[in-house]
PDB file of N, CA and C in Angstrom:
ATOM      1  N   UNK A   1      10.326  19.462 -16.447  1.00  0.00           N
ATOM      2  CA  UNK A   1      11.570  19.856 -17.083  1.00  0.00           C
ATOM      3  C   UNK A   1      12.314  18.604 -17.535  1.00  0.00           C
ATOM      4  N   UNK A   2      13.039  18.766 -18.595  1.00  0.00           N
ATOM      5  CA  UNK A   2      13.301  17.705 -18.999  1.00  0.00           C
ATOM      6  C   UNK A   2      14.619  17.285 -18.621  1.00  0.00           C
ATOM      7  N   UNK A   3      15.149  16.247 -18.141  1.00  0.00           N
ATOM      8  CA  UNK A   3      16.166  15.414 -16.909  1.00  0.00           C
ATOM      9  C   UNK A   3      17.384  15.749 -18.202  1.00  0.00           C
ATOM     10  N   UNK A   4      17.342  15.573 -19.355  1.00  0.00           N
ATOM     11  CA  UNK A   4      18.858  15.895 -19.799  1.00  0.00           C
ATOM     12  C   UNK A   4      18.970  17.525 -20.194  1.00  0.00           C
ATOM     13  N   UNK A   5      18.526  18.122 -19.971  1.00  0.00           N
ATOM     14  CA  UNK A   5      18.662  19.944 -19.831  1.00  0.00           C
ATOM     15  C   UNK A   5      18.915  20.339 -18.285  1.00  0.00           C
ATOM     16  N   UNK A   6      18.362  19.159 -17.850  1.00  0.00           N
ATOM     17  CA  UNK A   6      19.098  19.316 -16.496  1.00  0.00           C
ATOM     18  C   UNK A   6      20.598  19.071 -16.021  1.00  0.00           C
ATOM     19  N   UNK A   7      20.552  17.921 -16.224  1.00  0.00           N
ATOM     20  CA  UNK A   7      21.844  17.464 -15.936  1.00  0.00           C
ATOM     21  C   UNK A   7      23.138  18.336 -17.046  1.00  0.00           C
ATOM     22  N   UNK A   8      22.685  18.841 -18.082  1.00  0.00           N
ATOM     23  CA  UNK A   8      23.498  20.225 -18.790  1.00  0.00           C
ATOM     24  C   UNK A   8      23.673  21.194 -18.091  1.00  0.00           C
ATOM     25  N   UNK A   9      22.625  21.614 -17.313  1.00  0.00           N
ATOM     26  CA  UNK A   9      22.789  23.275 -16.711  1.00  0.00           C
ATOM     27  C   UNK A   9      23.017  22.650 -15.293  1.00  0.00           C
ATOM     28  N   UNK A  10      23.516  21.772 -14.877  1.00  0.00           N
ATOM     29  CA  UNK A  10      24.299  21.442 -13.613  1.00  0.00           C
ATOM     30  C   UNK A  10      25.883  21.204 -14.207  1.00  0.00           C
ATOM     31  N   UNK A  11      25.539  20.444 -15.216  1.00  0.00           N
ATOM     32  CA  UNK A  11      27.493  20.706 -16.039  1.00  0.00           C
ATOM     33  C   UNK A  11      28.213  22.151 -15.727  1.00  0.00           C
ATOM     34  N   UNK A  12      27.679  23.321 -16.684  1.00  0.00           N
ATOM     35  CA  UNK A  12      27.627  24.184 -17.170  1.00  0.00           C
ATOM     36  C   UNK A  12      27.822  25.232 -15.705  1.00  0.00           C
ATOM     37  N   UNK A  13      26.850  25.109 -14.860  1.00  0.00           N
ATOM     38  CA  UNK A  13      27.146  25.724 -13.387  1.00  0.00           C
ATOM     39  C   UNK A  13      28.230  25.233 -12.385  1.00  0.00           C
ATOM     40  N   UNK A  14      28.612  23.857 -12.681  1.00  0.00           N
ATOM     41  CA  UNK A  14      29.428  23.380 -12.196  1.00  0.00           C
ATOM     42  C   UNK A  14      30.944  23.873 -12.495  1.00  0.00           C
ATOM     43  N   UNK A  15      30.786  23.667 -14.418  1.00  0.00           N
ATOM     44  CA  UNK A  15      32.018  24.097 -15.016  1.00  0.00           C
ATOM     45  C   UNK A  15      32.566  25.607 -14.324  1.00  0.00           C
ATOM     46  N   UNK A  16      31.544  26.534 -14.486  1.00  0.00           N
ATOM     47  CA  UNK A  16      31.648  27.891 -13.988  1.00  0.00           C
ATOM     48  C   UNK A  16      32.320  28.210 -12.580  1.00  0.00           C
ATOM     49  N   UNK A  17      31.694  27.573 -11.684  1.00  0.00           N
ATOM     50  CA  UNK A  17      31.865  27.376 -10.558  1.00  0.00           C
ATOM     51  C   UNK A  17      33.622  27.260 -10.528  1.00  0.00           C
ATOM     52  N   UNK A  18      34.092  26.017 -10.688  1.00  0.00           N
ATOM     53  CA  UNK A  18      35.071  25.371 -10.873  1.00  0.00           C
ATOM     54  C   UNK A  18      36.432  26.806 -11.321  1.00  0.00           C
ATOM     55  N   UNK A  19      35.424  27.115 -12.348  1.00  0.00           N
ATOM     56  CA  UNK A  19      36.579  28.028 -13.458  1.00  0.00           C
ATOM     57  C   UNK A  19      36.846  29.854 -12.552  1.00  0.00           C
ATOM     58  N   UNK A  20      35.609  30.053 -11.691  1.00  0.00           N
ATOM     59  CA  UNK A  20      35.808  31.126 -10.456  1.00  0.00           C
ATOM     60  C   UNK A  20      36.635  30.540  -9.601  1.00  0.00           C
ATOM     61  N   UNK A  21      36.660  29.824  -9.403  1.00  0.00           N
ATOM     62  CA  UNK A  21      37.102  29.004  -8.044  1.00  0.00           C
ATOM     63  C   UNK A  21      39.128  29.108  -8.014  1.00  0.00           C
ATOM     64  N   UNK A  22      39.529  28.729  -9.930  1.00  0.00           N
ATOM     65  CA  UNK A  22      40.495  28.405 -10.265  1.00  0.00           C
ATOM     66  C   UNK A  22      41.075  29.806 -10.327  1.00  0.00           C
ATOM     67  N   UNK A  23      40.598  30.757 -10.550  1.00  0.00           N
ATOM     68  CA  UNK A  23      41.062  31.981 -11.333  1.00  0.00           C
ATOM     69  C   UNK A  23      40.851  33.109  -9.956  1.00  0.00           C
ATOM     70  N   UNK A  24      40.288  32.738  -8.601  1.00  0.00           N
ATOM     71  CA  UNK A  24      40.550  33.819  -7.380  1.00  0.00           C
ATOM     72  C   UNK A  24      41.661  32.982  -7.018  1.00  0.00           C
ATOM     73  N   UNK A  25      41.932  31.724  -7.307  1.00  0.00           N
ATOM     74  CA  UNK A  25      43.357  30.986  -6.336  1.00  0.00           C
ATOM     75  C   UNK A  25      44.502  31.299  -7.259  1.00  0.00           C
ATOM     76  N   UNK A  26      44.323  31.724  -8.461  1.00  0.00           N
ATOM     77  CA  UNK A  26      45.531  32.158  -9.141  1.00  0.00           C
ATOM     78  C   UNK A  26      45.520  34.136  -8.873  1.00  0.00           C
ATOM     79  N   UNK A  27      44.678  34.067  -8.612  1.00  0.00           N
ATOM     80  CA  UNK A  27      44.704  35.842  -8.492  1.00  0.00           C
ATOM     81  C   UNK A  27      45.004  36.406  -6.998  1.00  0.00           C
ATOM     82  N   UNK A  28      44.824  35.085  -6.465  1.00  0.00           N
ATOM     83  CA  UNK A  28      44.916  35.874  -4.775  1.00  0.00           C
ATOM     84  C   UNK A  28      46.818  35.939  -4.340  1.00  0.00           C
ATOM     85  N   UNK A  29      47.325  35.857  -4.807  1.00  0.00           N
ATOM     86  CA  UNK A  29      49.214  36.112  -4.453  1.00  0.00           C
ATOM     87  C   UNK A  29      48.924  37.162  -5.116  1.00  0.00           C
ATOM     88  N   UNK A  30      49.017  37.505  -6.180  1.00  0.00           N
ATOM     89  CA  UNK A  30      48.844  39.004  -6.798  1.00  0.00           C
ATOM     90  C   UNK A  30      48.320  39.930  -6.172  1.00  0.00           C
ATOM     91  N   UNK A  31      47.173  39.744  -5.452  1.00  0.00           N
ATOM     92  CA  UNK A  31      46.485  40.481  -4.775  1.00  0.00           C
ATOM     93  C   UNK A  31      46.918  40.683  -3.399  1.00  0.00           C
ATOM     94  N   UNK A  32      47.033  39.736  -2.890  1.00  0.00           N
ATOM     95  CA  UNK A  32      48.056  39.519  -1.079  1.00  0.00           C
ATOM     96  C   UNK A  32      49.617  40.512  -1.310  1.00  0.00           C
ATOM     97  N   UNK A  33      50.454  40.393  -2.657  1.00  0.00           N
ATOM     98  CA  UNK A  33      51.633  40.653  -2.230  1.00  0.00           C
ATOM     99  C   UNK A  33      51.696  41.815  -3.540  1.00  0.00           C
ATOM    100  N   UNK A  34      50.578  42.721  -4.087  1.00  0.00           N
ATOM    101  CA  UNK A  34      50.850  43.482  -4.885  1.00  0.00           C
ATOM    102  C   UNK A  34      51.794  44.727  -4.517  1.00  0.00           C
ATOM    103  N   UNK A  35      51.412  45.453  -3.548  1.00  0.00           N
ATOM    104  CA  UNK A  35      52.321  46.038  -3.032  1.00  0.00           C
ATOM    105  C   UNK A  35      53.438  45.962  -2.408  1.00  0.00           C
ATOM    106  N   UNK A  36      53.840  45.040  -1.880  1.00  0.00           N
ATOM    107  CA  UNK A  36      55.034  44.672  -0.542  1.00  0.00           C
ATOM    108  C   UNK A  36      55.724  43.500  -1.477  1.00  0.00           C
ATOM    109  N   UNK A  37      57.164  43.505  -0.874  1.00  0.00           N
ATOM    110  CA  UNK A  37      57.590  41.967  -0.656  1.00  0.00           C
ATOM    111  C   UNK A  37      57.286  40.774  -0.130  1.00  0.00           C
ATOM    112  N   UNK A  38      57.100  39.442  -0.815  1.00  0.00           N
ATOM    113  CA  UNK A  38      56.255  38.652   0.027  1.00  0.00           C
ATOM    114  C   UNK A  38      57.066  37.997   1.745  1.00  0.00           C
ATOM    115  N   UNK A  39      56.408  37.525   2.195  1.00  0.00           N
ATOM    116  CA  UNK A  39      57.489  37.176   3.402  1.00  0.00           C
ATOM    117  C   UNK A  39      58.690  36.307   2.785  1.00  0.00           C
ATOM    118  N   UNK A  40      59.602  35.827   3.550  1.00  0.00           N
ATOM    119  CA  UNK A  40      60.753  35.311   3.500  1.00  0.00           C
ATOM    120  C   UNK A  40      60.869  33.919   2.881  1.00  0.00           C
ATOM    121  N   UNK A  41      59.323  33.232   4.134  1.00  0.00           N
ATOM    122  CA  UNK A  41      58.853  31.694   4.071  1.00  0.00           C
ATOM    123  C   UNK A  41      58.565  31.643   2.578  1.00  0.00           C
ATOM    124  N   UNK A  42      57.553  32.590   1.709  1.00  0.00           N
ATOM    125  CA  UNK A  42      57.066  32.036   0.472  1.00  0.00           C
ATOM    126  C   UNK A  42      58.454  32.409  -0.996  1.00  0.00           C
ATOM    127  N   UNK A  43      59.001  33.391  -0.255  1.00  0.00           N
ATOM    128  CA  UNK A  43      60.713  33.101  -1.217  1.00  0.00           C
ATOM    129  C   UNK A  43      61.295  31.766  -1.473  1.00  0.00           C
ATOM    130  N   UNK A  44      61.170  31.054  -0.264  1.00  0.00           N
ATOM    131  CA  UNK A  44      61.853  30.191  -0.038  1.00  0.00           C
ATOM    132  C   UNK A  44      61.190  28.935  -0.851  1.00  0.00           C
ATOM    133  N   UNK A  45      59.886  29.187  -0.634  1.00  0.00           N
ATOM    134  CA  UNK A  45      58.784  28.005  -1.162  1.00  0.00           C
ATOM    135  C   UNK A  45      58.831  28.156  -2.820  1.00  0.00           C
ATOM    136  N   UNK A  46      59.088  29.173  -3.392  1.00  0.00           N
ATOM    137  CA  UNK A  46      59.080  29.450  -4.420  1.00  0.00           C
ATOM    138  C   UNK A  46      60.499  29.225  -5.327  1.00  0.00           C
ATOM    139  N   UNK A  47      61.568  29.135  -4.732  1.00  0.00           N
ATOM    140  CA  UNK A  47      62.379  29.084  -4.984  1.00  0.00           C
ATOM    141  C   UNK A  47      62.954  27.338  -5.101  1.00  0.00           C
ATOM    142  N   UNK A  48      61.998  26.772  -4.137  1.00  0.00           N
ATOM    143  CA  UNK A  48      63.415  25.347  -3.918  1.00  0.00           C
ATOM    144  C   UNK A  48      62.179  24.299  -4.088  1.00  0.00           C
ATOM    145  N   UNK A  49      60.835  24.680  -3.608  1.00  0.00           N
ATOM    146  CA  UNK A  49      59.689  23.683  -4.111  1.00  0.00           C
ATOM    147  C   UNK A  49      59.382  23.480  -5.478  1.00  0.00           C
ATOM    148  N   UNK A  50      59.795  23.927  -6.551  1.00  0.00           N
ATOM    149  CA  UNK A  50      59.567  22.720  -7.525  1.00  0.00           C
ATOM    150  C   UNK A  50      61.062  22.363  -8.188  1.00  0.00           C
ATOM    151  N   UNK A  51      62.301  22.503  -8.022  1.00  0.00           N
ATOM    152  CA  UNK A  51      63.227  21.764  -8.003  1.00  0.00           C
ATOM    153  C   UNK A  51      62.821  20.338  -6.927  1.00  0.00           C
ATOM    154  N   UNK A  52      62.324  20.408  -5.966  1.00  0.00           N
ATOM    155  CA  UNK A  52      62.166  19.196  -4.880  1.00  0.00           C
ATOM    156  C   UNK A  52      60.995  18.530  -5.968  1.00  0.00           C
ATOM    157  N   UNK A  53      60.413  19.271  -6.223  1.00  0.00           N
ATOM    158  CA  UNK A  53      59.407  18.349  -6.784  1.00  0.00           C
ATOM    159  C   UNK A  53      58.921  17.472  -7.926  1.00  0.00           C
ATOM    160  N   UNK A  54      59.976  17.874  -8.861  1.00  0.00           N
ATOM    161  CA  UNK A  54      60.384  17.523  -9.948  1.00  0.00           C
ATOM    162  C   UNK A  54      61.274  16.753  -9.902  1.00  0.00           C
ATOM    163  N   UNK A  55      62.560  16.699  -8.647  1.00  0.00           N
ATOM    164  CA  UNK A  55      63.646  15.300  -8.351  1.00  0.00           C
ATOM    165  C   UNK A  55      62.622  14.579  -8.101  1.00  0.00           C
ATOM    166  N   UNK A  56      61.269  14.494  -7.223  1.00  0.00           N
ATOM    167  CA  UNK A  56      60.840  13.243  -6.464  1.00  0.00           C
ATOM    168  C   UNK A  56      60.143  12.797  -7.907  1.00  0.00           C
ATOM    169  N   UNK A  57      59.388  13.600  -8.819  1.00  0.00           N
ATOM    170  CA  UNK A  57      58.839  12.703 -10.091  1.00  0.00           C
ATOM    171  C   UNK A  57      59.929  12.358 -10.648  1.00  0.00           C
ATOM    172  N   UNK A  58      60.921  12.400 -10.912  1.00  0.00           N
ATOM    173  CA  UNK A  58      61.810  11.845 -11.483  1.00  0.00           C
ATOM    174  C   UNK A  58      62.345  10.345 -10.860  1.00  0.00           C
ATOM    175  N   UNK A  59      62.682  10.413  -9.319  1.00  0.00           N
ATOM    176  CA  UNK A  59      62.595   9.413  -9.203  1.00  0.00           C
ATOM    177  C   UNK A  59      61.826   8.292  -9.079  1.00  0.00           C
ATOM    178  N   UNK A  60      60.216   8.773  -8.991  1.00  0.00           N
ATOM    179  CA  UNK A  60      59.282   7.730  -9.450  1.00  0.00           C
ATOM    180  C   UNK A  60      58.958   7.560 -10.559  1.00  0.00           C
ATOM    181  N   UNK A  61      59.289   8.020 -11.373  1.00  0.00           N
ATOM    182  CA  UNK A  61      59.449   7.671 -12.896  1.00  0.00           C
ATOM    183  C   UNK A  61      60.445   6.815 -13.105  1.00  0.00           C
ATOM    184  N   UNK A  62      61.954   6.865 -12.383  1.00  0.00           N
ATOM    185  CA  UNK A  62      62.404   5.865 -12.792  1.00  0.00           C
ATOM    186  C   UNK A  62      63.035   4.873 -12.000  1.00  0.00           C
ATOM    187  N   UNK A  63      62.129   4.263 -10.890  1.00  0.00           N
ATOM    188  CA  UNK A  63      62.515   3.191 -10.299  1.00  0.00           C
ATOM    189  C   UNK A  63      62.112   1.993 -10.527  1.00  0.00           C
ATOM    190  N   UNK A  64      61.436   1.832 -11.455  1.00  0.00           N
ATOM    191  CA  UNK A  64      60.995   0.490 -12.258  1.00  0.00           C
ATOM    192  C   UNK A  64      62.127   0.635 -13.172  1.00  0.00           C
ATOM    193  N   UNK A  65      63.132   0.835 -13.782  1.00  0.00           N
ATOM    194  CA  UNK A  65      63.738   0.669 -14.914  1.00  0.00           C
ATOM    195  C   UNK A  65      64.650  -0.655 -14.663  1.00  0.00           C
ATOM    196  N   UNK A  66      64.551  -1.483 -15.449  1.00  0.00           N
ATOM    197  CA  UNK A  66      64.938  -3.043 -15.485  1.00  0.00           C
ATOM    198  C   UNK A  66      66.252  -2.924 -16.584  1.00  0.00           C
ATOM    199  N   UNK A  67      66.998  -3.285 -16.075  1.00  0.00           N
ATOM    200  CA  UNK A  67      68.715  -3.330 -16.429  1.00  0.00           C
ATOM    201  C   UNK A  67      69.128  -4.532 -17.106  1.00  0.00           C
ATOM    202  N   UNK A  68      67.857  -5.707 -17.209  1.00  0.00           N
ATOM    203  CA  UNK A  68      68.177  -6.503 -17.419  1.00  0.00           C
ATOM    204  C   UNK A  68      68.808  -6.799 -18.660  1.00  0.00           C
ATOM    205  N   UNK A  69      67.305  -6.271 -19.854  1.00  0.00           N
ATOM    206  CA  UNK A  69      67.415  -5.915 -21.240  1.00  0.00           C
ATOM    207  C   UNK A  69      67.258  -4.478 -21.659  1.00  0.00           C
ATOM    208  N   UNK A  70      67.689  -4.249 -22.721  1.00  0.00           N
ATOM    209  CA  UNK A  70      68.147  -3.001 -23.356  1.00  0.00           C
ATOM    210  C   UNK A  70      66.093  -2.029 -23.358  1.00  0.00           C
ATOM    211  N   UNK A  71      65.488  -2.614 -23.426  1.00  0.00           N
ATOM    212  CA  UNK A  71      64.190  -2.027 -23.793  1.00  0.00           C
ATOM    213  C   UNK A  71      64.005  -1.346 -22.564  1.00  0.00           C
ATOM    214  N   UNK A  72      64.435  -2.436 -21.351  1.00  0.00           N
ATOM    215  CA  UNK A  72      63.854  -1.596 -19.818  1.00  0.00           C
ATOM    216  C   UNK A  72      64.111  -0.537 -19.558  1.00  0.00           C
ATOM    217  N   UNK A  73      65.929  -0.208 -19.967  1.00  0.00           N
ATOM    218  CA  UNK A  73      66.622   1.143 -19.831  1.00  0.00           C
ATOM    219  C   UNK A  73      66.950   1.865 -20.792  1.00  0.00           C
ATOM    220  N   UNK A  74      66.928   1.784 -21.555  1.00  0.00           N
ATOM    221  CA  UNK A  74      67.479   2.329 -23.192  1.00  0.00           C
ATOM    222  C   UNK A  74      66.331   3.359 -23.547  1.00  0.00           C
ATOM    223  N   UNK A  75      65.217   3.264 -23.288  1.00  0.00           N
ATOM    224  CA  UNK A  75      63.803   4.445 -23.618  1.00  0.00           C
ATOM    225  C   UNK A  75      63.900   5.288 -22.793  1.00  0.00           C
ATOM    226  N   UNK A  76      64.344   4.941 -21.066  1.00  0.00           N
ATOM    227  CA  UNK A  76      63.894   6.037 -20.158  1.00  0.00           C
ATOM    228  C   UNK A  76      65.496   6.658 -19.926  1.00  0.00           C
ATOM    229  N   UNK A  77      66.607   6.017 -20.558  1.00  0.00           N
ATOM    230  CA  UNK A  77      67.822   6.746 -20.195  1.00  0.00           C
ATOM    231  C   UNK A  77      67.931   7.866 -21.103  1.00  0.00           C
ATOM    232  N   UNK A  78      67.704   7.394 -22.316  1.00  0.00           N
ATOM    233  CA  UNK A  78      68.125   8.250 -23.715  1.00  0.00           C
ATOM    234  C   UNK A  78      67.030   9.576 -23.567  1.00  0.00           C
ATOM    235  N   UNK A  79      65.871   9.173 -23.290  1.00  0.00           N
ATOM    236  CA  UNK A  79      64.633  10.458 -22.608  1.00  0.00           C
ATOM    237  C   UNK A  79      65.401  11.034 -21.703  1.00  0.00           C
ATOM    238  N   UNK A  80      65.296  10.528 -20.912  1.00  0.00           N
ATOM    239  CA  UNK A  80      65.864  11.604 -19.767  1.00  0.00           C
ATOM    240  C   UNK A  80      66.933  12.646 -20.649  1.00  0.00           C
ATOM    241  N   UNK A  81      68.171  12.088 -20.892  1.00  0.00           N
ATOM    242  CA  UNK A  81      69.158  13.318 -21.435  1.00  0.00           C
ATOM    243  C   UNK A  81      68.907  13.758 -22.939  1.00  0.00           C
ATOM    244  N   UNK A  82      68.029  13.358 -23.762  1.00  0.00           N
ATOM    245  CA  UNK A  82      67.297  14.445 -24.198  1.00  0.00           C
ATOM    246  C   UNK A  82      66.840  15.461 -23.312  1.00  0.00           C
ATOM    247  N   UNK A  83      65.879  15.090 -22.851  1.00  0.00           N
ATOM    248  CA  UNK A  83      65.441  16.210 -22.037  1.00  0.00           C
ATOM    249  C   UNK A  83      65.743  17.389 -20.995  1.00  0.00           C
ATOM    250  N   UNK A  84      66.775  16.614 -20.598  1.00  0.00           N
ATOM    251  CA  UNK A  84      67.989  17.142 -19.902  1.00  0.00           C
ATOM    252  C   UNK A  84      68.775  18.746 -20.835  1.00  0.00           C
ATOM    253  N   UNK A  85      69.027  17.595 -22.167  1.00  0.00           N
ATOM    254  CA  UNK A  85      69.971  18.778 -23.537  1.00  0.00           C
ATOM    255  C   UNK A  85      68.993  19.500 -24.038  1.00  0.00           C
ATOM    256  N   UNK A  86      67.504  18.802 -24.142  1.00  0.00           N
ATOM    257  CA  UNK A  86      66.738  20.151 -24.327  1.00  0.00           C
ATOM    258  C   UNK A  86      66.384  21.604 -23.795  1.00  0.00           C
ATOM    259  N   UNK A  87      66.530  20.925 -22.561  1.00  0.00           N
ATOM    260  CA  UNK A  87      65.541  22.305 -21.715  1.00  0.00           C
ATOM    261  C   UNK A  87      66.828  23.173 -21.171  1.00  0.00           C
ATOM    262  N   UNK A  88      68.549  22.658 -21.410  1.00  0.00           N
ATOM    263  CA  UNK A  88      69.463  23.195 -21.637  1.00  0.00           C
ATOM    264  C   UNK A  88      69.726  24.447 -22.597  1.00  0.00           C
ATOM    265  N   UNK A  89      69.421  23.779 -23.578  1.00  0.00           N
ATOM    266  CA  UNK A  89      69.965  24.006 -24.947  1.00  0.00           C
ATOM    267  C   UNK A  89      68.404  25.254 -25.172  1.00  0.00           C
ATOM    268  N   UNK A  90      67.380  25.235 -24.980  1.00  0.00           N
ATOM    269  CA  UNK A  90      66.272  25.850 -25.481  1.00  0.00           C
ATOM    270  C   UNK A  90      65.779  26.603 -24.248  1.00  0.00           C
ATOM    271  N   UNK A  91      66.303  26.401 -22.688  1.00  0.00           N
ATOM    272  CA  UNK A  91      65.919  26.704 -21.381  1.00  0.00           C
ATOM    273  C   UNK A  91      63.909  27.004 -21.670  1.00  0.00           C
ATOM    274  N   UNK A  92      63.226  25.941 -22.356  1.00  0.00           N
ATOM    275  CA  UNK A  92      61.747  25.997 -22.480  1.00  0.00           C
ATOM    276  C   UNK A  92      61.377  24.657 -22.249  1.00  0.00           C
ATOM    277  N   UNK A  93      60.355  24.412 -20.544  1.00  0.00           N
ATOM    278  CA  UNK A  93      59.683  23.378 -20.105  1.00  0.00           C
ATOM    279  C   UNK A  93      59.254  22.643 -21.053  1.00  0.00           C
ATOM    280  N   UNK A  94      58.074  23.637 -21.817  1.00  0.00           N
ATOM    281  CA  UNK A  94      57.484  22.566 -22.783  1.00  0.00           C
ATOM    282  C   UNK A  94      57.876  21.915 -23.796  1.00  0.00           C
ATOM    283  N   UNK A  95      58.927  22.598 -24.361  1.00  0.00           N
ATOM    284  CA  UNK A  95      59.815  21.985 -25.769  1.00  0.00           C
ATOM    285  C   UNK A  95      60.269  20.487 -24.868  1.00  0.00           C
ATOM    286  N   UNK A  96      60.875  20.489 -23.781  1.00  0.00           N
ATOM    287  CA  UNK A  96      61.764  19.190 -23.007  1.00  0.00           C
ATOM    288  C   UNK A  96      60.737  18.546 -22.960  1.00  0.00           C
ATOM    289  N   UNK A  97      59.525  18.945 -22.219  1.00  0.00           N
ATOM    290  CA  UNK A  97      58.845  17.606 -21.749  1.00  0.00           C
ATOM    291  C   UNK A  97      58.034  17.098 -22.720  1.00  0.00           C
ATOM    292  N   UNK A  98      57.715  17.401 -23.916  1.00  0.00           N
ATOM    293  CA  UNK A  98      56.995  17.376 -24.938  1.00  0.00           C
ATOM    294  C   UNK A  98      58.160  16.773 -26.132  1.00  0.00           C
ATOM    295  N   UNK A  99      59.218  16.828 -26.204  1.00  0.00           N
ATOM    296  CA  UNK A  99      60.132  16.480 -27.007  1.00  0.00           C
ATOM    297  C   UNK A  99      60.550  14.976 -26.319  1.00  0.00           C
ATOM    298  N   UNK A 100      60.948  15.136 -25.150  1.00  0.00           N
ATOM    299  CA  UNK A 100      61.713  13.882 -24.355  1.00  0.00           C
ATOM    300  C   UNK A 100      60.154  12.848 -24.112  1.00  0.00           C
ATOM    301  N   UNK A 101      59.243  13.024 -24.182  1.00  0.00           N
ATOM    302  CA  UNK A 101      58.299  12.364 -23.825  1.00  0.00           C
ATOM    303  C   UNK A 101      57.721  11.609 -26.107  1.00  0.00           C
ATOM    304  N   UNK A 102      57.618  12.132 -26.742  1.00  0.00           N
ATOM    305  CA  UNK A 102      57.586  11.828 -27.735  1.00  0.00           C
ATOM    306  C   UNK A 102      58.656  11.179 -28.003  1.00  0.00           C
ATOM    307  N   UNK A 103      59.783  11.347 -28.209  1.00  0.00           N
ATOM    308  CA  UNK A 103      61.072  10.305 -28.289  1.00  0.00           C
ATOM    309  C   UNK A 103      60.849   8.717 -26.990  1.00  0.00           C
ATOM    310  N   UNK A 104      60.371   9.342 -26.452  1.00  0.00           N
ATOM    311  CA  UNK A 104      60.329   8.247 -25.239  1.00  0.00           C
ATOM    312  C   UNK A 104      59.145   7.255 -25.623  1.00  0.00           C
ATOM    313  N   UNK A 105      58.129   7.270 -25.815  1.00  0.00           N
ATOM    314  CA  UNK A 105      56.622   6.857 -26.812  1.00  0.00           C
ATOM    315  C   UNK A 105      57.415   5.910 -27.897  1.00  0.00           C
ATOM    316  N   UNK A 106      58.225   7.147 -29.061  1.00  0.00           N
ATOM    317  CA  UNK A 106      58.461   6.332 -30.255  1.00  0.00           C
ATOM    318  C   UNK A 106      59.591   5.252 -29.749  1.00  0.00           C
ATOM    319  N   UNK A 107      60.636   5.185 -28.821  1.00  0.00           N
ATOM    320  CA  UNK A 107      61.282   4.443 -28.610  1.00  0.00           C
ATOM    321  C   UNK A 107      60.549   2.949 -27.911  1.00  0.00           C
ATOM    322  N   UNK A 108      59.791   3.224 -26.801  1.00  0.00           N
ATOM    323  CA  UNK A 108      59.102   2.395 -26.619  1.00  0.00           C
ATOM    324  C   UNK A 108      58.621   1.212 -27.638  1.00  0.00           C
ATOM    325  N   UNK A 109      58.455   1.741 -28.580  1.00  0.00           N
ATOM    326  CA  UNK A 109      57.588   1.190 -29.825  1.00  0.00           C
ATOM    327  C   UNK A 109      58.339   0.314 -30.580  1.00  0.00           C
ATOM    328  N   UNK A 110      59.508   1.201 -30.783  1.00  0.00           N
ATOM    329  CA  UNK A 110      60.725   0.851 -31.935  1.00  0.00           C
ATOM    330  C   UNK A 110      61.029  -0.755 -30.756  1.00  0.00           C
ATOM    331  N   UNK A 111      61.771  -0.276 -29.779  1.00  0.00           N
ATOM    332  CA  UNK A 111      63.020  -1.227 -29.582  1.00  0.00           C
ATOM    333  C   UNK A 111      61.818  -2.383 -28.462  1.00  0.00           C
TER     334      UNK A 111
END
């Protein structure tokens, strides 16, 4: 058998694999809490875990910012409240992080 039809149909079983794997871990809450209310604990997890998790990328995103000169802070300040007035103004993730991240790129560049 020939070694690169192999190493394809190990891709290909792998990919599969992978793509079952992804789609019972997105289906199993649906399935656990179709009927009932979920417990209390996963309200809670659902509710305040990705506000927490989104402050902590935020602040590792911006603890390198250098105050010294205008380039260090001027790209990641002006991003941020774009992004901030976007996802305000449009209440849609992807428009903010996709808008504030392109402004943030071209500024980089510019200044």
């Amino acid at each position: 058998m020939n070694p690169e039809y192999v190493s394809i149909s190990i891709a290909v079983i792998s990919i599969f694999i992978s793509a079952v794997i992804v789609f019972l871990e997105r289906a199993f809450p649906f399935l656990l809490f179709s009927k009932k209310q979920p417990p209390a604990i996963i309200r809670l997890i659902e509710k305040y875990i990705p506000p927490m998790a989104i402050t902590a990328l935020l602040f590792y995103c911006l603890k390198d910012m250098n105050f010294s000169a205008a380039s260090g802070f001027v790209p990641s300040a002006v991003s941020l409240m774009v992004c901030i007035g976007l996802h305000i103004w449009k209440k849609n993730s992807l428009i903010s992080i996709f808008g504030s991240t392109i402004l943030y790129m071209t500024l980089l560049k510019i200044i």
